[in-house]
Protein backbone atom coordinates (compact mmCIF):
# COMPACT_ATOMS: atom_id res chain seq x y z
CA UNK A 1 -119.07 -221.96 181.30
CA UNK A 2 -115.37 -222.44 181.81
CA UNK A 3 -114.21 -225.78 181.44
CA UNK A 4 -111.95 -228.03 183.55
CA UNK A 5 -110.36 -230.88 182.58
CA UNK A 6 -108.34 -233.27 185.74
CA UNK A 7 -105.88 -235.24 184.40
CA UNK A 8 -104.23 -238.37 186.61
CA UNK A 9 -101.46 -240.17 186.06
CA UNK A 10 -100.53 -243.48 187.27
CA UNK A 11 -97.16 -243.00 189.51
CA UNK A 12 -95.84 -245.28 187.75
CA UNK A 13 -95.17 -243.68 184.76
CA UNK A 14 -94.08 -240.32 185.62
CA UNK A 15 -94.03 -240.43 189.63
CA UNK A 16 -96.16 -237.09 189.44
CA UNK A 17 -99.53 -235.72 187.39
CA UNK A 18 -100.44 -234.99 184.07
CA UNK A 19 -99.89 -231.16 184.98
CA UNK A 20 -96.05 -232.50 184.09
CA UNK A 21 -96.91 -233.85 180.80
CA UNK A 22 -99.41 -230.76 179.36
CA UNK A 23 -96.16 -229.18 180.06
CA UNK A 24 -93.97 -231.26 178.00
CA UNK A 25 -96.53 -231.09 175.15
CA UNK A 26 -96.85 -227.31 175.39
CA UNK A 27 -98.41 -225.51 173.50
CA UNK A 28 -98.64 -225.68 169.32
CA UNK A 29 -95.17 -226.13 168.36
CA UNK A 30 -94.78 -222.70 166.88
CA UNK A 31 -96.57 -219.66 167.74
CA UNK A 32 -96.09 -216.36 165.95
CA UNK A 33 -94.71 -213.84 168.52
CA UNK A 34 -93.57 -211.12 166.48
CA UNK A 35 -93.97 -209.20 163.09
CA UNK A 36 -90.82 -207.05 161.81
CA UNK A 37 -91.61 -204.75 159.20
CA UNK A 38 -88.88 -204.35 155.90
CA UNK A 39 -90.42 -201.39 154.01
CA UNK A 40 -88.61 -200.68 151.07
CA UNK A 41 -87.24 -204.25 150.09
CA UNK A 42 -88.26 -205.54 147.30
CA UNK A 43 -87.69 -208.85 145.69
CA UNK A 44 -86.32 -212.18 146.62
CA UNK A 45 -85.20 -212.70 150.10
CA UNK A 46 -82.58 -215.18 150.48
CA UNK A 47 -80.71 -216.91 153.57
CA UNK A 48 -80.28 -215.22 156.74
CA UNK A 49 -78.03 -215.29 160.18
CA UNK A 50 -77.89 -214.24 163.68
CA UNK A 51 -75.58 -212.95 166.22
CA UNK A 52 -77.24 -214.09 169.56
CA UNK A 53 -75.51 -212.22 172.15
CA UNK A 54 -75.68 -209.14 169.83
CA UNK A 55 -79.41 -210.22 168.99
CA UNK A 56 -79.48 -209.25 165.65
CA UNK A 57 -80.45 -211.06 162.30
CA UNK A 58 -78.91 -210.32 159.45
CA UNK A 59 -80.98 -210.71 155.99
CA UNK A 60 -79.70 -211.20 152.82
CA UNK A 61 -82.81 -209.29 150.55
CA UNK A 62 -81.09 -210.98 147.28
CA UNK A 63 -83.49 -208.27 144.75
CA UNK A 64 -83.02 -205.79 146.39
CA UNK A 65 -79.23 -205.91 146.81
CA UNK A 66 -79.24 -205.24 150.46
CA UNK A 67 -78.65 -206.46 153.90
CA UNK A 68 -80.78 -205.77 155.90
CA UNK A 69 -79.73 -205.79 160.15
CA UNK A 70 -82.65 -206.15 162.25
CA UNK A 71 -82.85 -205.42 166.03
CA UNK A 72 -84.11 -208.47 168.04
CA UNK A 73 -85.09 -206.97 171.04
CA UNK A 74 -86.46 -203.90 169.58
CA UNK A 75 -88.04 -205.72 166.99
CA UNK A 76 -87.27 -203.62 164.00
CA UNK A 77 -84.95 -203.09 161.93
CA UNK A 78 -81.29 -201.21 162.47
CA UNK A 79 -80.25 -200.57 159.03
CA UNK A 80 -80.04 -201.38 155.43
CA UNK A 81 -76.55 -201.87 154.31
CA UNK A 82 -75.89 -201.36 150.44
CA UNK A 83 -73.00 -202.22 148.22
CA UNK A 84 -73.60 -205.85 147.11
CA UNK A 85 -74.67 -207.55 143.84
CA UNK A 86 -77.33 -210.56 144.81
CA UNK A 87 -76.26 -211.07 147.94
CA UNK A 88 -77.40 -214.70 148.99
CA UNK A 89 -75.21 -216.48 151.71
CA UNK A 90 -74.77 -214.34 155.13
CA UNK A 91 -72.77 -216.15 158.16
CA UNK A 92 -71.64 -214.35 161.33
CA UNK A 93 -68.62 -214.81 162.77
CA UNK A 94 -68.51 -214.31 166.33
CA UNK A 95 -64.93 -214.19 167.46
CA UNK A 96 -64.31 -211.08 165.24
CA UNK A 97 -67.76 -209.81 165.19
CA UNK A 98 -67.88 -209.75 160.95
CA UNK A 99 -70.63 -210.32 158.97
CA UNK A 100 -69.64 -212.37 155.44
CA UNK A 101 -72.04 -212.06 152.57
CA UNK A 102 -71.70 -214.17 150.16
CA UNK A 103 -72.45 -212.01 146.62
CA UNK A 104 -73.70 -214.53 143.64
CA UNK A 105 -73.80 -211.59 140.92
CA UNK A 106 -69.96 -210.81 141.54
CA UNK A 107 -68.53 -213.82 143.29
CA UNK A 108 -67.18 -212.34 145.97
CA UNK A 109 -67.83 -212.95 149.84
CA UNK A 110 -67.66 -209.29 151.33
CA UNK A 111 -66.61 -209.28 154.93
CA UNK A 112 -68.21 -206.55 156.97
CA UNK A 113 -67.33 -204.73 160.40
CA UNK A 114 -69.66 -205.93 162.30
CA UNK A 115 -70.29 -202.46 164.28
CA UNK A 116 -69.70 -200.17 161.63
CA UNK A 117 -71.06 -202.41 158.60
CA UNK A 118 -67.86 -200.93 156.59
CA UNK A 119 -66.48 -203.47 154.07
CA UNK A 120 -62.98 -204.98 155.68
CA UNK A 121 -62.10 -207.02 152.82
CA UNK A 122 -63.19 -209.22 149.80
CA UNK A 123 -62.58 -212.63 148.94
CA UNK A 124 -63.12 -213.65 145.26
CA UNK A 125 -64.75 -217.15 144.72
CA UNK A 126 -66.64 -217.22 141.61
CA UNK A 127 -69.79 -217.58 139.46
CA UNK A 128 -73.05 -217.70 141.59
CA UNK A 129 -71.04 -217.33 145.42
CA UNK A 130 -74.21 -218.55 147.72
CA UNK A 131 -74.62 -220.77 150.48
CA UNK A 132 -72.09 -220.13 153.75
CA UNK A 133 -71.12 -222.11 156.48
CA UNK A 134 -69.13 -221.55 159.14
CA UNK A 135 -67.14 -223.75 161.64
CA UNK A 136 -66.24 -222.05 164.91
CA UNK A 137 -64.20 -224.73 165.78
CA UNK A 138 -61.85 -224.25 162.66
CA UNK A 139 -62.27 -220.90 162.30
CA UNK A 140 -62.94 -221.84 158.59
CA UNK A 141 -65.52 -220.16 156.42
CA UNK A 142 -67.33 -222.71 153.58
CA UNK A 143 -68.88 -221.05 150.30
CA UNK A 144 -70.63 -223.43 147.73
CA UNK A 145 -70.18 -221.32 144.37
CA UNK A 146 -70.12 -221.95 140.53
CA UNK A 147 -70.98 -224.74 138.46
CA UNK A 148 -69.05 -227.31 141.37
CA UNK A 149 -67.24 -226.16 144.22
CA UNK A 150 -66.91 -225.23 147.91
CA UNK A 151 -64.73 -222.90 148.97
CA UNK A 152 -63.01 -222.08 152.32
CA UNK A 153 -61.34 -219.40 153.80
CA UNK A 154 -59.19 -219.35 157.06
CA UNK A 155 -60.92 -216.87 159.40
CA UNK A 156 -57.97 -217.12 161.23
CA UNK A 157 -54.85 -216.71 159.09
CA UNK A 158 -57.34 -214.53 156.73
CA UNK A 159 -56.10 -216.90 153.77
CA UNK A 160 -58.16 -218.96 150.93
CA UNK A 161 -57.82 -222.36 151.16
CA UNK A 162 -57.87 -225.10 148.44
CA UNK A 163 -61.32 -225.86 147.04
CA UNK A 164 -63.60 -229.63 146.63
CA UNK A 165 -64.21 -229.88 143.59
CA UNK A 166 -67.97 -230.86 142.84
CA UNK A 167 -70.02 -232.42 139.92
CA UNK A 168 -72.46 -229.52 139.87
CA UNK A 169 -73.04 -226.19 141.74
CA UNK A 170 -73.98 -226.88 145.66
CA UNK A 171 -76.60 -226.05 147.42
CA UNK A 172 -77.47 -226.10 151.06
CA UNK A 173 -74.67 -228.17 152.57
CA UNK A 174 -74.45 -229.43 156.57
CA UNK A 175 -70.81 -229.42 158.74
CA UNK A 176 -70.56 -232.58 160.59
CA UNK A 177 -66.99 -231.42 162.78
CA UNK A 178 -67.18 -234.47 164.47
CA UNK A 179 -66.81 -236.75 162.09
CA UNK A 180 -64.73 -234.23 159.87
CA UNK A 181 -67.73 -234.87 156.67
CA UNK A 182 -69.57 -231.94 154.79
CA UNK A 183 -72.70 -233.59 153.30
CA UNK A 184 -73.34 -231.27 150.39
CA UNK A 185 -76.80 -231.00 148.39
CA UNK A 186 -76.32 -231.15 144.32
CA UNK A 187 -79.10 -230.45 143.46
CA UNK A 188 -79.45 -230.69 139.78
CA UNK A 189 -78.20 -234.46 139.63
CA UNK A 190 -79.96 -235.32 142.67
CA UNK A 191 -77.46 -236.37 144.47
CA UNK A 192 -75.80 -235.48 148.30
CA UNK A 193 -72.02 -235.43 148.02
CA UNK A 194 -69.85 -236.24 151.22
CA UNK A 195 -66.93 -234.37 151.41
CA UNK A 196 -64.04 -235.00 153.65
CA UNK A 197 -62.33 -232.34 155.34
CA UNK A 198 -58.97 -233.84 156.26
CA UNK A 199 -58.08 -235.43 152.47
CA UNK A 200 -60.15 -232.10 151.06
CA UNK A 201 -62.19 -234.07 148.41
CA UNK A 202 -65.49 -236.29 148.26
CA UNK A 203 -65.49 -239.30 149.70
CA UNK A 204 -68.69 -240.51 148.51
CA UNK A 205 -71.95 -239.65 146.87
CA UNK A 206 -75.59 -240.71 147.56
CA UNK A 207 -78.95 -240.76 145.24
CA UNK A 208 -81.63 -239.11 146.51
CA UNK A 209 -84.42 -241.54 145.38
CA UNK A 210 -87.76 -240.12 146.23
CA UNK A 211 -87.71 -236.45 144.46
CA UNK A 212 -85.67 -233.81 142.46
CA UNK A 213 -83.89 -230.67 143.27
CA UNK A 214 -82.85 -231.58 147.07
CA UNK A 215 -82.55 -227.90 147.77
CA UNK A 216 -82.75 -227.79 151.46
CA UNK A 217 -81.01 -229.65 154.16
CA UNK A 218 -80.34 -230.43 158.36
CA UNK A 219 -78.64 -232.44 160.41
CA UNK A 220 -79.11 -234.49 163.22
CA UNK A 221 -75.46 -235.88 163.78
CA UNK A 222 -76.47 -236.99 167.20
CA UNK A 223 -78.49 -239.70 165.76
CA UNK A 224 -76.89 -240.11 162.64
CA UNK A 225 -79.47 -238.96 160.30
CA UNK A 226 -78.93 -236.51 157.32
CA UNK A 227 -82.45 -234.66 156.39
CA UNK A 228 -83.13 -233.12 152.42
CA UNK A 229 -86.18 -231.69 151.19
CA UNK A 230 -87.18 -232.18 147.28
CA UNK A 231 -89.40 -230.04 145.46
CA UNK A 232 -90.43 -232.60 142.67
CA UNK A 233 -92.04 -234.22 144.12
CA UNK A 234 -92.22 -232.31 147.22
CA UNK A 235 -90.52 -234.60 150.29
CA UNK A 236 -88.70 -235.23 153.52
CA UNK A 237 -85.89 -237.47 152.92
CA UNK A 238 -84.00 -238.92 155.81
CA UNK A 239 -81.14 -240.61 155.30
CA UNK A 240 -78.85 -242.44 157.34
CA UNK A 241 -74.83 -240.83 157.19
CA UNK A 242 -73.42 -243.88 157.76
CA UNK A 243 -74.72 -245.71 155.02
CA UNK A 244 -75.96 -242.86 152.67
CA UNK A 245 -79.62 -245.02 152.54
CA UNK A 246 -83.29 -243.37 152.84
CA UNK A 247 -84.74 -244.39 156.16
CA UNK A 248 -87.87 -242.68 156.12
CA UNK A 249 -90.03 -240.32 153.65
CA UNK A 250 -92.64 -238.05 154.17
CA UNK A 251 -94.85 -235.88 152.27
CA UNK A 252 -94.11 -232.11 152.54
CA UNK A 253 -95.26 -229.00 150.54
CA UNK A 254 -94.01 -227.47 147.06
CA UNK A 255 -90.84 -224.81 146.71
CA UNK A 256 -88.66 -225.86 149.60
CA UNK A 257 -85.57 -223.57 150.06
CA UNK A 258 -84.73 -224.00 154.04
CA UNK A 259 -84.99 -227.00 156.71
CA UNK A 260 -83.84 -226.75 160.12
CA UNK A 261 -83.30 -229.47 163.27
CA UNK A 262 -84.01 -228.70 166.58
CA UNK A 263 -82.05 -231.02 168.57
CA UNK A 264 -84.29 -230.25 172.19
CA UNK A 265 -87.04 -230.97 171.03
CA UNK A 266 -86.45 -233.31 168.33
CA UNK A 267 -88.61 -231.53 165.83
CA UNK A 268 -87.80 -230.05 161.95
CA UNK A 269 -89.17 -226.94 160.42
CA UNK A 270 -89.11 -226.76 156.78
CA UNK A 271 -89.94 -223.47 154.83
CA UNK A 272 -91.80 -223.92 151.78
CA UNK A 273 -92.68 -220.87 149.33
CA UNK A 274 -96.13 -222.38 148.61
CA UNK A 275 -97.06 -220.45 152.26
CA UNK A 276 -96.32 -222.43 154.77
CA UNK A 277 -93.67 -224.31 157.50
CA UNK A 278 -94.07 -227.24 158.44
CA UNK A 279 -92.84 -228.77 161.66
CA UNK A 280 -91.74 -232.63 161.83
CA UNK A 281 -91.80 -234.35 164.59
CA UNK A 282 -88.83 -237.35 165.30
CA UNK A 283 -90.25 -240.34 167.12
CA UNK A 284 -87.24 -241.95 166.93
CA UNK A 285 -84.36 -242.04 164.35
CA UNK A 286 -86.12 -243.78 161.83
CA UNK A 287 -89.75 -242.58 162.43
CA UNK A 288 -91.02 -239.63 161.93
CA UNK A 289 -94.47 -237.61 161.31
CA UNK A 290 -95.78 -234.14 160.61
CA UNK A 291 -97.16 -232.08 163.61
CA UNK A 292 -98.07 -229.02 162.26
CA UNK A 293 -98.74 -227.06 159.20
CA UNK A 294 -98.39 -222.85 159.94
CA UNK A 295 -99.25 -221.48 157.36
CA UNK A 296 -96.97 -217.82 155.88
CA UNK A 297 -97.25 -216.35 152.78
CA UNK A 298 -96.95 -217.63 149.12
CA UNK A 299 -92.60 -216.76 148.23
CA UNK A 300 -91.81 -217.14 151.94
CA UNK A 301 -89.19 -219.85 151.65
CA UNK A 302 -86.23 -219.30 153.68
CA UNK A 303 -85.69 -218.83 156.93
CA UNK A 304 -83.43 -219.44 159.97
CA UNK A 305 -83.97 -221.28 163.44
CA UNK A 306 -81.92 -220.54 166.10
CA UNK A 307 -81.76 -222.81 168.61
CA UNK A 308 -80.01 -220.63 171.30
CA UNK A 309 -83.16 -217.92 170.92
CA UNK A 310 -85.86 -220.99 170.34
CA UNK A 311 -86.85 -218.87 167.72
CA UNK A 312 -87.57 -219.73 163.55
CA UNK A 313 -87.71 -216.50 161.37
CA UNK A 314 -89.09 -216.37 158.16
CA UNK A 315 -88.70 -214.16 155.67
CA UNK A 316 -91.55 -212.86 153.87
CA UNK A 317 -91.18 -210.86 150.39
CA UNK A 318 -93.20 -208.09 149.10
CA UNK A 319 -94.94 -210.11 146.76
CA UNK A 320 -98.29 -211.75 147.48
CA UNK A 321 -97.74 -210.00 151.15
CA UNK A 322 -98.33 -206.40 151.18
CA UNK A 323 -94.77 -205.49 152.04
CA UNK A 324 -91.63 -207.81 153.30
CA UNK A 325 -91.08 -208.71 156.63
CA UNK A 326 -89.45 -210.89 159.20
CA UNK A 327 -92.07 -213.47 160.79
CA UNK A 328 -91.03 -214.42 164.41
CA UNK A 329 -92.44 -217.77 165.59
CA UNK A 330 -91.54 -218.99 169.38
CA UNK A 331 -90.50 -222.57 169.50
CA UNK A 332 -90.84 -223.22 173.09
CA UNK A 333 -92.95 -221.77 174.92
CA UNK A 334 -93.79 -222.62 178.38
CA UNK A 335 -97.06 -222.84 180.00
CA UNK A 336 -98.22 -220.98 183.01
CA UNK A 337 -98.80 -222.65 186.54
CA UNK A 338 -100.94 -221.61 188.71
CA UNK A 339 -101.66 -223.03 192.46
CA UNK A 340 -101.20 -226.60 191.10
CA UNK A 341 -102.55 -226.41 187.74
CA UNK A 342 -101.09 -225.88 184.17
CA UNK A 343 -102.99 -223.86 181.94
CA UNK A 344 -103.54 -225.43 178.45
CA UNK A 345 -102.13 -222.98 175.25
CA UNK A 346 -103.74 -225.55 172.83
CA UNK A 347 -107.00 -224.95 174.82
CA UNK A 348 -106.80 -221.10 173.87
CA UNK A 349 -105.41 -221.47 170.69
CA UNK A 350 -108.84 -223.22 169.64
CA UNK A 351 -110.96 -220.81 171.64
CA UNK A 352 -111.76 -223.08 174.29
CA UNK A 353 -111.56 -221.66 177.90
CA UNK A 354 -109.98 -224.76 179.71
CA UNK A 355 -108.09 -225.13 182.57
CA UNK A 356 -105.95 -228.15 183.24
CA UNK A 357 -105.57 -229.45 187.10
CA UNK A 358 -103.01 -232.54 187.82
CA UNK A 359 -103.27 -234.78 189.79
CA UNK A 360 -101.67 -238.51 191.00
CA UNK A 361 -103.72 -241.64 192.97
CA UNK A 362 -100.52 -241.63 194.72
CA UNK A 363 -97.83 -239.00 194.08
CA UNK A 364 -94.31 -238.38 194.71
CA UNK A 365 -93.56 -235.53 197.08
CA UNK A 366 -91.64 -233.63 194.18
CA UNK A 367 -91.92 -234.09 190.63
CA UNK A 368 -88.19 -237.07 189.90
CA UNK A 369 -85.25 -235.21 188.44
CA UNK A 370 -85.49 -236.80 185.09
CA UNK A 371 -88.81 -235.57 184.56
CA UNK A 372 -87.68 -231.97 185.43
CA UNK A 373 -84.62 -232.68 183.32
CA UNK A 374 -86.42 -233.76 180.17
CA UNK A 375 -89.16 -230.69 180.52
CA UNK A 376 -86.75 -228.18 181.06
CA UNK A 377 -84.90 -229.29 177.78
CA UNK A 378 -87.89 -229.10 175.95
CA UNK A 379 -88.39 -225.23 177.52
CA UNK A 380 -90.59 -225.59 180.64
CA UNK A 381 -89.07 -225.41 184.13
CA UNK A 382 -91.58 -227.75 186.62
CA UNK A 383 -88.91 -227.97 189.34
CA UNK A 384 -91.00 -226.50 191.90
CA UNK A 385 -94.51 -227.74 190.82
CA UNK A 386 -95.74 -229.92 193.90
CA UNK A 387 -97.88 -232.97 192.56
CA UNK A 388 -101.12 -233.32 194.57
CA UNK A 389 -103.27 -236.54 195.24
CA UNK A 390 -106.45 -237.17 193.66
CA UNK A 391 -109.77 -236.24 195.36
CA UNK A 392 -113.57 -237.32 194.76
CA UNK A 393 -114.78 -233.19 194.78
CA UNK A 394 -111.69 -233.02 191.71
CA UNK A 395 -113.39 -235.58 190.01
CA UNK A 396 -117.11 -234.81 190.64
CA UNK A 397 -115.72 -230.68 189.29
CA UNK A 398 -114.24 -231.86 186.21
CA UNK A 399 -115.66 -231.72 182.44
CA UNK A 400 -113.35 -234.05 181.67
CA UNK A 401 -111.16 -236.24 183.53
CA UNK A 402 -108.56 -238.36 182.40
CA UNK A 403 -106.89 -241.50 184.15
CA UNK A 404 -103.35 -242.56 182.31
CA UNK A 405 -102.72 -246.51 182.97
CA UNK A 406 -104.79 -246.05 186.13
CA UNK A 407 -108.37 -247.92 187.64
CA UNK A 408 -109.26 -245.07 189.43
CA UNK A 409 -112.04 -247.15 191.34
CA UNK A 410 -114.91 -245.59 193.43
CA UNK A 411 -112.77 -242.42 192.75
CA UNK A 412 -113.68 -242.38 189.32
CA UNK A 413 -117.58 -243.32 190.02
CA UNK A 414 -117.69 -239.21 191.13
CA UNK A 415 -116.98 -239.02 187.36
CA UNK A 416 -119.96 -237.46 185.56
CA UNK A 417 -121.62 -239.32 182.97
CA UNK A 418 -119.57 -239.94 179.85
CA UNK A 419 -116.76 -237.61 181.42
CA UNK A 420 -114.30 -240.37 181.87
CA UNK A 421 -112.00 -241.20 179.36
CA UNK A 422 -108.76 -243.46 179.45
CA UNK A 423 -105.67 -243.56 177.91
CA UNK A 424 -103.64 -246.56 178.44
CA UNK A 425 -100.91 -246.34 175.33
CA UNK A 426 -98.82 -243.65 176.44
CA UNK A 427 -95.16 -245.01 176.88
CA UNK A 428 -93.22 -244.57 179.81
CA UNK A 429 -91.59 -241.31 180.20
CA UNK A 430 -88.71 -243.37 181.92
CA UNK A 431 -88.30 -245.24 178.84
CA UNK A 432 -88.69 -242.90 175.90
CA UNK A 433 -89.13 -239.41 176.77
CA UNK A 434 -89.97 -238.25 172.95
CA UNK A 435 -92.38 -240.85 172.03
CA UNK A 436 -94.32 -239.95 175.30
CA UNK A 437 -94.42 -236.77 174.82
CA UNK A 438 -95.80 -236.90 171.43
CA UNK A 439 -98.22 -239.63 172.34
CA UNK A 440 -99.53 -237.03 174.35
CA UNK A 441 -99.72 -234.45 171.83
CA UNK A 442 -101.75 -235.90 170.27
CA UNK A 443 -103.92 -237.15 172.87
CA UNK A 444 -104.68 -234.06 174.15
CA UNK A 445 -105.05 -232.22 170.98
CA UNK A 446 -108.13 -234.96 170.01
CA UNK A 447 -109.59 -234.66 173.38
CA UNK A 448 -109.72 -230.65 173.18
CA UNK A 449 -111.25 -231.28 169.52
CA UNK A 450 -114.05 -233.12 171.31
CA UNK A 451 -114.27 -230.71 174.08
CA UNK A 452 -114.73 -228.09 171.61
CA UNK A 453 -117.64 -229.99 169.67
CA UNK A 454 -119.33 -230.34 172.53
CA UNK A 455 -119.15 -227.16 174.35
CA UNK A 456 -122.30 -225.32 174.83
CA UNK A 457 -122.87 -221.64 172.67
């Protein structure tokens, strides 16, 4: 039997019908779209890069002293470029199309044509050259290297510049342009290190209380909020950049290496070699929870998220997987309409054939502009759904039916018995966009749970 479920929403909240909100919470928040096979690479992978109107990644495959250049559209790879010694930091710089990689065995950053992959020139560092950053805005390329320092090099002027001195090599380290501050992981004293880019030297340093080797890190510098993973214990810090202090911490999973933000949907994914990512979800600037766990393959801990794409890709090693690859996981995908009704991805995801019909006791004729604003941020375009009233024959046809802040009166009584469920604690869209959307998340994700114990064989 295939299942429907009507959803109503009181117009009051969102001026239009649930089919607006199983939008907004999609489907699971990352669904693995796309397998790219590495044969031939073996060993550690480290950090990656992409060129997104090229759509490319480039993969730094630090055993098997390599990049690797993968095709994005095609979906395979383009070549293997040779020539490095452990490469670990790759960054792509746009302007001139070259591809740095940063080389941690030699301690140079080789700079690459980035159509003919020929070396253009070579910038010595030091010791242990790894993590790159680079700022578009300053045309300035960062390098954390040795046993304390970041580098930079004018992209422009093609000229080293002076070095911040550190108390310890640097890991992953964030650019905040805005505010002219590098927050810099060091790792082995468990510390974050705020450099500032005008005086060139650290400005401050902060403890990272709840757990050892803060490899990882993102930035939210919208809301202020700095976020490290440790692996001992394993956890999410987030700390506040204005003060330096922990504001929340959450439990996470063992050998964190990357940890990326995505500012539209207010969500992190953090890699973890264990075999898994796990995705975050931000409430608010202080609260946040875990949504998913995906899980990869044990030595699968790094990774890059590109925003621009809405894609995360992980790299996989030949190790406990069979050979290495490129995982490709869609971060926003949108659900289908059809005639009215949005079909449910978490529905088929759990093997439940459901179908999802909205509709409002007393709808707007359009769906308001903030609604379509905040949905099409978060990847689905509802513009020209058309919210429909509520009907007795929609009730009496439904499995399930579900009335948001709403007495839906002798309407409801068409309900069938023990098909009517309410959920009166979802926030106003109006008010908080986020928490809404997440309160629904996970509203619909228990209700499918029951559908799904219930459903006949």
């Amino acid at each position: 039997m295939k299942r429907q479920i009507a959803l109503m929403l009181l117009i009051g909240l969102t001026g239009a019908g649930v089919g607006v909100v199983l939008a907004a919470s999609d489907a699971a928040p990352l669904r693995l779209v796309q397998t790219i096979a590495l044969p031939g690479v073996e060993g550690r992978i480290d950090h990656l890069a992409v060129d997104v109107a090229g759509q490319r990644l480039f993969v730094a495959a630090l055993g098997n002293n390599t990049l690797e250049v993968i095709d994005i559209a095609k979906g395979q790879r383009a070549r293997s470029v040779r020539g490095f010694t452990e490469p670990q930091g790759v960054a792509y710089l746009p302007e001139t199309n070259m591809v740095a990689v940063a080389n941690g065995g030699s301690g140079v950053v080789t700079f690459l044509d980035g159509a003919s992959f020929e070396p253009v020139q070579t910038v010595a560092f030091g010791e242990d050259a790894d993590n790159l950053r680079y700022d578009a805005a300053r045309k300035c390329l960062y390098v954390g290297y040795g046993g304390g320092a970041l580098g930079a090099y004018d992209a422009a002027r093609g000229a080293r510049l002076a070095d911040v001195a550190l108390e310890a090599h640097p890991e992953s380290f964030q650019l905040d342009s805005a505010s002219g501050r590098i927050f810099v992981n060091v790792a082995s004293l468990q510390k974050v290190a705020v450099v500032d880019t005008r005086r060139n030297t650290v400005a401050a340093t902060w403890p990272v209380v709840a757990g050892a080797a803060n490899f990882p890190m993102a930035l939210d510098a919208s809301h202020r909020r700095l976020f490290v993973l440790t692996r001992k214990p394993p956890h999410l810090v987030v700390l506040d950049t204005e003060t330096g202090k922990a504001v929340a911490t959450l439990p996470a999973a063992a050998d964190a290496d990357d940890l990326f933000y995505d500012a539209a949907r207010q969500r992190l994914y953090g890699v973890f070699g264990a075999g898994s990512v796990i995705v975050f979800g931000q409430r608010d600037a202080d609260h946040y929870e875990a949504l998913a766990t995906v899980s990869t393959v044990a030595g699968a801990r790094t990774g890059l998220f590109s925003p621009e794409l809405k894609r995360l890709f992980v790299a996989v090693p030949h190790r406990a997987n069979p050979s290495a690859e490129i995982r490709v996981f869609d971060t926003g995908a949108s659900p289908a309409a059809d005639g009215g009704a949005m079909k449910a991805p978490l529905a088929k995801e759990r093997g439940i054939a459901a179908r999802a019909v909205s509709r409002g006791t007393n709808p707007d004729p359009s769906v308001p502009a903030p609604v379509v604003d905040a949905l099409r941020g978060d990847g689905s375009d509802v513009a020209a759904f058309k919210p429909q009233r509520l009907e007795r024959a929609d009730v009496a046809a439904a499995d399930r039916v579900v009335a948001i802040g709403v007495d839906l009166g002798e309407v409801g009584a068409a309900a069938r018995a023990g098909a009517l469920v309410q959920w009166d604690d979802i926030p106003s869209f109006s008010a908080s966009y986020p928490k809404a959307r997440e309160a629904m998340l996970w509203h619909v994700g228990s209700l499918l749970e029951d559908v799904g114990r219930r459903r006949p064989e």
